[in-house]
Structure formats: C-alpha cells, structure tokens
N, C-alpha and C. Protein backbone atom coordinates (compact mmCIF):
# COMPACT_ATOMS: atom_id res chain seq x y z
N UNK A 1 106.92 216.59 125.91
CA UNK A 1 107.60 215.40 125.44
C UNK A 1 109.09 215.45 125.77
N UNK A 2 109.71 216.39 125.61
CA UNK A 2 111.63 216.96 125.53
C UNK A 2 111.66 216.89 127.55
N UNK A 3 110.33 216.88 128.69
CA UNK A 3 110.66 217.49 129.54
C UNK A 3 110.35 216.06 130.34
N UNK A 4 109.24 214.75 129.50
CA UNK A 4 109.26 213.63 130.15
C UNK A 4 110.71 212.74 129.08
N UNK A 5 111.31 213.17 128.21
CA UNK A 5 112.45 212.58 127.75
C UNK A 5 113.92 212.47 128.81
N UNK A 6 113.55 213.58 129.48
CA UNK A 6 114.67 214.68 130.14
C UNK A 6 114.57 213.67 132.09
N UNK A 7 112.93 214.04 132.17
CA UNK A 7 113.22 213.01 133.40
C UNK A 7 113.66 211.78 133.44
N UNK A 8 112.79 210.78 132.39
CA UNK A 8 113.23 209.77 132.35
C UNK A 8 114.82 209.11 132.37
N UNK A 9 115.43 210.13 131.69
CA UNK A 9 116.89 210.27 131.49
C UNK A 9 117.88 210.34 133.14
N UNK A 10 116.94 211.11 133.67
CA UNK A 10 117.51 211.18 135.01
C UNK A 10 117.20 210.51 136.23
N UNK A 11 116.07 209.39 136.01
CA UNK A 11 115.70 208.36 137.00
C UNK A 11 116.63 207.34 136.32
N UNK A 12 116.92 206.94 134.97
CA UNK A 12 117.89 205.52 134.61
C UNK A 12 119.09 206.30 135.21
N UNK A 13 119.67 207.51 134.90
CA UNK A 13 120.95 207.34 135.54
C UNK A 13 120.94 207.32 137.03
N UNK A 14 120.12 208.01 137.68
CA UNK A 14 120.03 207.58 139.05
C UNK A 14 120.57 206.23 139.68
N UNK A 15 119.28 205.17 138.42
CA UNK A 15 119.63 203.76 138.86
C UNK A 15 121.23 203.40 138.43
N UNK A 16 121.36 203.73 137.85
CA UNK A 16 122.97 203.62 137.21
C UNK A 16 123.56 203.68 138.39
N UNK A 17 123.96 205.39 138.98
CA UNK A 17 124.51 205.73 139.60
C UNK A 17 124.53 204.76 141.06
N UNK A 18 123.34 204.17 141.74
CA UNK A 18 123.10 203.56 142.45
C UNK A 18 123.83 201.82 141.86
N UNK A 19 123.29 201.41 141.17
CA UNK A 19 124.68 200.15 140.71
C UNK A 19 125.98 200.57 140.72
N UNK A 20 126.35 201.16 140.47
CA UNK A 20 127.44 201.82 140.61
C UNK A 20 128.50 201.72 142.13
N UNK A 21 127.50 202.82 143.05
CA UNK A 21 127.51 202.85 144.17
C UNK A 21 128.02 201.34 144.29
N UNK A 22 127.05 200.45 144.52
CA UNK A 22 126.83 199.24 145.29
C UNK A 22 127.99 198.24 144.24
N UNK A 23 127.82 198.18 142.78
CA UNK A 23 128.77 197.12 142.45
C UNK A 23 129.93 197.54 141.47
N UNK A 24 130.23 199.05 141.84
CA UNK A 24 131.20 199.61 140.79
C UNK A 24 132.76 199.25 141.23
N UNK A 25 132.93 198.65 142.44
CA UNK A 25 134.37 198.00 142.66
C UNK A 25 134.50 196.79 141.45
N UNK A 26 133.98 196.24 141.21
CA UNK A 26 134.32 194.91 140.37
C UNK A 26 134.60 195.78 138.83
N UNK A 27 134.75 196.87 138.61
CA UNK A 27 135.52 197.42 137.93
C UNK A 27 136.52 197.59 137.55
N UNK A 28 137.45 197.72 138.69
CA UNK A 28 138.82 197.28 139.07
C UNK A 28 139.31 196.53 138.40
N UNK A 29 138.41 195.12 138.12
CA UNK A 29 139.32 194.41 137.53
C UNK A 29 139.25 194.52 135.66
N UNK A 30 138.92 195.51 135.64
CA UNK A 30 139.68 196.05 134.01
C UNK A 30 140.35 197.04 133.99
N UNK A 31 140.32 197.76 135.18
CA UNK A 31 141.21 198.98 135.35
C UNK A 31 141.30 199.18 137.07
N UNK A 32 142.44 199.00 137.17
CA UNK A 32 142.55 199.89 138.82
C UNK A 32 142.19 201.46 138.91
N UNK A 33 142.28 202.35 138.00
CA UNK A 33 141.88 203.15 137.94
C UNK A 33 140.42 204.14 138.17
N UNK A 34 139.72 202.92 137.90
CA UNK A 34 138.46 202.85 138.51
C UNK A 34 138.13 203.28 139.90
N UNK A 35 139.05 203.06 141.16
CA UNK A 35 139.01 203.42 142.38
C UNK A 35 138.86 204.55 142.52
N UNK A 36 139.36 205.29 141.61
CA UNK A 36 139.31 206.66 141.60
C UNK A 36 138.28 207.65 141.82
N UNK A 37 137.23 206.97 140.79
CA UNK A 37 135.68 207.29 140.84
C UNK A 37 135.06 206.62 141.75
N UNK A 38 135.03 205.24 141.47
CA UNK A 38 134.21 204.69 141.98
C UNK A 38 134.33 204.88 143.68
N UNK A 39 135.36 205.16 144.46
CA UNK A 39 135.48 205.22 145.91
C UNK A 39 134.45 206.79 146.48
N UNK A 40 135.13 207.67 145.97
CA UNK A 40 134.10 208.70 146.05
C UNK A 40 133.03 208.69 145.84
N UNK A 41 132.42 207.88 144.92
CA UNK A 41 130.63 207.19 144.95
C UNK A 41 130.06 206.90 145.63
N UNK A 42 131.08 205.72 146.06
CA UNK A 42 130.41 205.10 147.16
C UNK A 42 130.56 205.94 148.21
N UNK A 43 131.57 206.54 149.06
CA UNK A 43 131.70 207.27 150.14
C UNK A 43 130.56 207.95 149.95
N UNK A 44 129.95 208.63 149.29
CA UNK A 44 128.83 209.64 148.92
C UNK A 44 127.72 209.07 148.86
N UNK A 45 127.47 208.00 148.04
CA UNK A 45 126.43 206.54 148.59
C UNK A 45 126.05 206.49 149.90
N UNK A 46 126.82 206.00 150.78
CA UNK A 46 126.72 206.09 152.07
C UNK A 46 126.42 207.15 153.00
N UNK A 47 127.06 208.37 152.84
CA UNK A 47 127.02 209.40 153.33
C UNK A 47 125.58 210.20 153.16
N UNK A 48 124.82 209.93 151.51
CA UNK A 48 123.49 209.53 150.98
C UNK A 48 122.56 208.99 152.86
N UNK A 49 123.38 208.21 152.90
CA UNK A 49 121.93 207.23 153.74
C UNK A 49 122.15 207.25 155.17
N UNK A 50 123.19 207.78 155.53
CA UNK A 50 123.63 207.43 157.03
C UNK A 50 123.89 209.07 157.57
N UNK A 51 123.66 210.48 156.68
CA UNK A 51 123.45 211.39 156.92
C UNK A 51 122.12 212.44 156.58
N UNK A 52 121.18 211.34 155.68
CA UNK A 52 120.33 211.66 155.22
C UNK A 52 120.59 213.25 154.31
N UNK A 53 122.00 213.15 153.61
CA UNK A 53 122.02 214.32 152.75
C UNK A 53 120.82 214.22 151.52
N UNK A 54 121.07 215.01 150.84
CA UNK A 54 119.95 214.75 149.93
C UNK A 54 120.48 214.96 148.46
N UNK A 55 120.29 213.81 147.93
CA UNK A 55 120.83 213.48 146.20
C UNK A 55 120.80 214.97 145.36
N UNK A 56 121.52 215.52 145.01
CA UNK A 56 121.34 216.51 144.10
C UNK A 56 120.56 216.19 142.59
N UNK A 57 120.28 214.86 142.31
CA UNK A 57 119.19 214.08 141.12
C UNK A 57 117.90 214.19 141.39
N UNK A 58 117.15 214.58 142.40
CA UNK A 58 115.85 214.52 143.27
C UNK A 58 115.68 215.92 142.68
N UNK A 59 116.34 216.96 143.38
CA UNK A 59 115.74 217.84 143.07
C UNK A 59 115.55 218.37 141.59
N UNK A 60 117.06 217.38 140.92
CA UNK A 60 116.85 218.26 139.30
C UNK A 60 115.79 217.63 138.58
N UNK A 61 114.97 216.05 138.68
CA UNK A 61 113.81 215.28 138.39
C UNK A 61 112.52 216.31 138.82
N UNK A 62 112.93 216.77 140.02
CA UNK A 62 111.21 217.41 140.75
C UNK A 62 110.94 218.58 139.51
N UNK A 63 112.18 219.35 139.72
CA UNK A 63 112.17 220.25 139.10
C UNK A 63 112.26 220.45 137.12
N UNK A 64 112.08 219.06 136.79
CA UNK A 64 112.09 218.98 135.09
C UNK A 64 110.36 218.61 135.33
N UNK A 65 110.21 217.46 136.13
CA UNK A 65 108.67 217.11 136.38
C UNK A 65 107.32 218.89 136.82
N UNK A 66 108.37 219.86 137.05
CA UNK A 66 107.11 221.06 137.59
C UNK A 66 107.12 222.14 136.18
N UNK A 67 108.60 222.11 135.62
CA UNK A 67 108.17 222.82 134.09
C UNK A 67 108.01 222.22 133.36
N UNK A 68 107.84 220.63 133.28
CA UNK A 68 107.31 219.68 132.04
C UNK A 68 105.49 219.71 132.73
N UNK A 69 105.08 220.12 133.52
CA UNK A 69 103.92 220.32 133.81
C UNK A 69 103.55 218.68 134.39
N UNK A 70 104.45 217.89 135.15
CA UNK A 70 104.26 216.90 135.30
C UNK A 70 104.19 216.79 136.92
N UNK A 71 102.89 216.19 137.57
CA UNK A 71 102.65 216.67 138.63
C UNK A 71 102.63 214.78 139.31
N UNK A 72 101.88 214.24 138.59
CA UNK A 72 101.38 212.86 138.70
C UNK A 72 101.55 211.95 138.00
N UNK A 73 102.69 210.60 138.56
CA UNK A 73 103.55 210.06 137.99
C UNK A 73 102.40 208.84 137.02
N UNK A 74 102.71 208.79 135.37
CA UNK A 74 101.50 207.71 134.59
C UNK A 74 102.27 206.47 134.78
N UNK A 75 101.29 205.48 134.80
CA UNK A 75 101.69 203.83 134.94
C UNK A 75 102.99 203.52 134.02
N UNK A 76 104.03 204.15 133.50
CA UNK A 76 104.48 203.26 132.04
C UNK A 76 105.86 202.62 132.51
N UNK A 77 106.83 202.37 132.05
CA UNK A 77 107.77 200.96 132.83
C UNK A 77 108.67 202.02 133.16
N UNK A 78 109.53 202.86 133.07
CA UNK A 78 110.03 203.51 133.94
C UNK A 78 109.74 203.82 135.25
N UNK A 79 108.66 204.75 135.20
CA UNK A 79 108.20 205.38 136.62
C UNK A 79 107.28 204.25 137.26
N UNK A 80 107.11 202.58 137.01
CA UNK A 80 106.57 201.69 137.66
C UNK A 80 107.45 200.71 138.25
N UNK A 81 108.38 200.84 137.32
CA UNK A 81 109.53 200.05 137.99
C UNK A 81 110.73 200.50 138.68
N UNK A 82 111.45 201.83 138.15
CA UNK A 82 112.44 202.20 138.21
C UNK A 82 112.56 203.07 139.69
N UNK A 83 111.46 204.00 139.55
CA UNK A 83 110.99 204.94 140.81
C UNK A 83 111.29 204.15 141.98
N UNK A 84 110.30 202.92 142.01
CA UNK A 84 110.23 202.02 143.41
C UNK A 84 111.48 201.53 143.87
N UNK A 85 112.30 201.60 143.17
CA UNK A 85 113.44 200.68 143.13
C UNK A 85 114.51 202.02 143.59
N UNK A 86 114.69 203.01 143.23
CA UNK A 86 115.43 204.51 144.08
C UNK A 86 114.35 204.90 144.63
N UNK A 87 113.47 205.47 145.08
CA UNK A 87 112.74 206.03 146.10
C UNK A 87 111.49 205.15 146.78
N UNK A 88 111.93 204.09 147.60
CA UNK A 88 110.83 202.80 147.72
C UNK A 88 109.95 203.31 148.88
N UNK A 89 109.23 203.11 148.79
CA UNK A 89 107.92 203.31 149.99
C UNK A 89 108.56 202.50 151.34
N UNK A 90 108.00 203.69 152.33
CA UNK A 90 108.06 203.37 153.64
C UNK A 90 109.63 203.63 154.18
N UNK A 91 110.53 204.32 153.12
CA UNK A 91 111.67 204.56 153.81
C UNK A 91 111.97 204.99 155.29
N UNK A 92 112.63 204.71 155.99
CA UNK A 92 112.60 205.20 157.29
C UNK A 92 113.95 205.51 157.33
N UNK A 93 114.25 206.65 158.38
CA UNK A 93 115.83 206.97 158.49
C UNK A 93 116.80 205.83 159.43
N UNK A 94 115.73 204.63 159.80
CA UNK A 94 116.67 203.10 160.65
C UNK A 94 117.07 202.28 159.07
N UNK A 95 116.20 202.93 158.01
CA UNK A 95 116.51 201.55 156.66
C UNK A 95 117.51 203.01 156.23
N UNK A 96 117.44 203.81 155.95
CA UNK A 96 118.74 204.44 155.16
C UNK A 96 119.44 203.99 156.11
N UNK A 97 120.20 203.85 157.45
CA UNK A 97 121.27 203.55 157.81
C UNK A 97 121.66 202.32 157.58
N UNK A 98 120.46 201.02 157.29
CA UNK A 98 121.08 200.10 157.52
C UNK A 98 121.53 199.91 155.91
N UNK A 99 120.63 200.91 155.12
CA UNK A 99 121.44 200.95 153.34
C UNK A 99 122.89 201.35 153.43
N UNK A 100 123.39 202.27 153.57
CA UNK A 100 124.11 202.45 154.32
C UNK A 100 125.59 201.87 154.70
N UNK A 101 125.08 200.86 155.48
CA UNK A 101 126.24 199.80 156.31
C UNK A 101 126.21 198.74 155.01
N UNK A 102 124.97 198.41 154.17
CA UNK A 102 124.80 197.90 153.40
C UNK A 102 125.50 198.48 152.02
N UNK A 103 126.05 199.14 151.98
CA UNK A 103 126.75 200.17 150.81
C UNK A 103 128.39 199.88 151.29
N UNK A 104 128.58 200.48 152.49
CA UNK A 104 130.02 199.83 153.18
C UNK A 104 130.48 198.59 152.76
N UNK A 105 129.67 197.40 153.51
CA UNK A 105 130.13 195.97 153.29
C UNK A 105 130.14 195.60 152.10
N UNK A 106 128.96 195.61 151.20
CA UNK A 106 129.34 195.03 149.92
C UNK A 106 130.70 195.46 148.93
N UNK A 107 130.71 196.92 149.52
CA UNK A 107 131.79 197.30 148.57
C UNK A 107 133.11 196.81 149.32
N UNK A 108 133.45 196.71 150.50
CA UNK A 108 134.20 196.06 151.06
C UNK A 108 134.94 194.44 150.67
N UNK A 109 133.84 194.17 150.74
CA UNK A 109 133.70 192.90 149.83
C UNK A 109 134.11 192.75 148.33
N UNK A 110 133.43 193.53 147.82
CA UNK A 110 133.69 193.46 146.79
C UNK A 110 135.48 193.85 146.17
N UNK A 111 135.85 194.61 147.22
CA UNK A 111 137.32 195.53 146.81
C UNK A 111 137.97 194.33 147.24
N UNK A 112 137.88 193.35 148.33
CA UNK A 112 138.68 192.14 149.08
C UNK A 112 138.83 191.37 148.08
N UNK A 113 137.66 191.06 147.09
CA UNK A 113 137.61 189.70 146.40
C UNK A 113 138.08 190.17 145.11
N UNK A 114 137.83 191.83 144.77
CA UNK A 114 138.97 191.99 143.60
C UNK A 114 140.72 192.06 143.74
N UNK A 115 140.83 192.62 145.24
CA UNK A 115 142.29 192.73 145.61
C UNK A 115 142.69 190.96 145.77
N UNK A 116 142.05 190.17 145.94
CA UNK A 116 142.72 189.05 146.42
C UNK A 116 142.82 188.09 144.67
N UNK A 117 141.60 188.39 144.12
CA UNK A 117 141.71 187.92 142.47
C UNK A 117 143.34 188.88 141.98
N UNK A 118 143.14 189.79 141.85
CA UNK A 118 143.84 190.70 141.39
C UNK A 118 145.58 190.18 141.58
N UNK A 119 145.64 189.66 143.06
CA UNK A 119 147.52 189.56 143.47
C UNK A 119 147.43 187.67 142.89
N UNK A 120 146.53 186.98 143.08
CA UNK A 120 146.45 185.81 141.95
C UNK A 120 146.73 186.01 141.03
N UNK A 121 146.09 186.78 139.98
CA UNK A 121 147.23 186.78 138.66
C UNK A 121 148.00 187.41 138.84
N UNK A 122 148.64 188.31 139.13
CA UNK A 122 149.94 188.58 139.55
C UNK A 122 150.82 187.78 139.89
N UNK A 123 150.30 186.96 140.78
CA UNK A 123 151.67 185.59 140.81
C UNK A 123 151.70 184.41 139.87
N UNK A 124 150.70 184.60 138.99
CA UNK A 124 150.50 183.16 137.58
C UNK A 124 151.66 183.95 136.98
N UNK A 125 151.65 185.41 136.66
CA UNK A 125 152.74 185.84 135.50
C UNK A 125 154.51 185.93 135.89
C-alpha cells in the first residue's frame, strides 16, 4: 500500500513536472524570479527529448513498482490516464525531437507574450 502510495506520488509529479516544463514561463508574471527554475526545466525538458537522456523519475517509479512487488500496471485513474499521457505508446526518437522543438517554441512564446505583457504595465505606472 506505502509502495503503490509512493508511485503514484511520482507519476502526478512527473505530470507536474512536465506542465511545468511546457507552461511554467507564465509564471513570471507573479514573479520574475521564476526564470530561475523554470529555464533550467525546460532546457532539461528538451534536452529530455532531443538527446534521448533519460528522466531520473523512470527509474525511481520502476524501481518503487519492483519492491512494492508491482510488476503489472491495474486499470485505476492514475495509471489509465496519467501513464499515457508521460510515457505514450508508439514513442519514436522523430516524436521526442519534434517534443522537443515543441518544448522550445511554446516556451518561447510563452516568455515573448509574458515579456511583452510585462513592459505594458510597466509603462501604465
């Protein structure tokens, strides 16, 4: 029970970590400070998919799932929804890259449309 509490714990932050990745610039706009973390995420996000490193969360899940005696994932809303959604079927190393470029731009985007909100109020005050 303490060892499917323990995984579960570490597939939501996964997904966390992965929102994060992808929409943790719009942070910024409650704190600039945020860049701080959040840039190294993402750089590592990316670096994730376009070097095929490998998540240091994978192995600590495999490894709570082999001393929780958990071999074969049961139907229940975590591991039906959450799993598919970080480790989706049919990955190929052409879709991690294009995740990837897809991790780049949005956050790109996303840093443009907070830097350009951001010097707007700056000139209202």
């Amino acid at each position: 029970m303490v060892y499917r509490l323990l995984i579960d714990i570490v597939i939501i932050f996964h997904l966390v970590f992965i929102i994060f990745v992808v929409f943790g610039g719009l942070l910024l706009l409650v704190d600039r400070r945020w860049a701080l973390i959040h840039l190294p995420a993402a750089v590592w996000g990316a670096l994730v998919e376009f070097m095929d490193f490998f998540c240091p969360l994978t192995p600590l899940e495999n490894w709570l799932r082999k001393i929780g005696g958990r071999t074969v994932y049961m139907d229940d809303f975590i591991e039906h929804y959450l799993l598919p959604v970080i480790y989706p079927i049919g990955l190929t190393p052409s879709i991690q890259v294009m995740l990837g470029f897809f991790v780049i731009v949005i956050n790109f985007l996303v840093y443009l449309l907070v830097f350009c909100f951001l010097k707007n109020i700056g000139r209202r005050d």
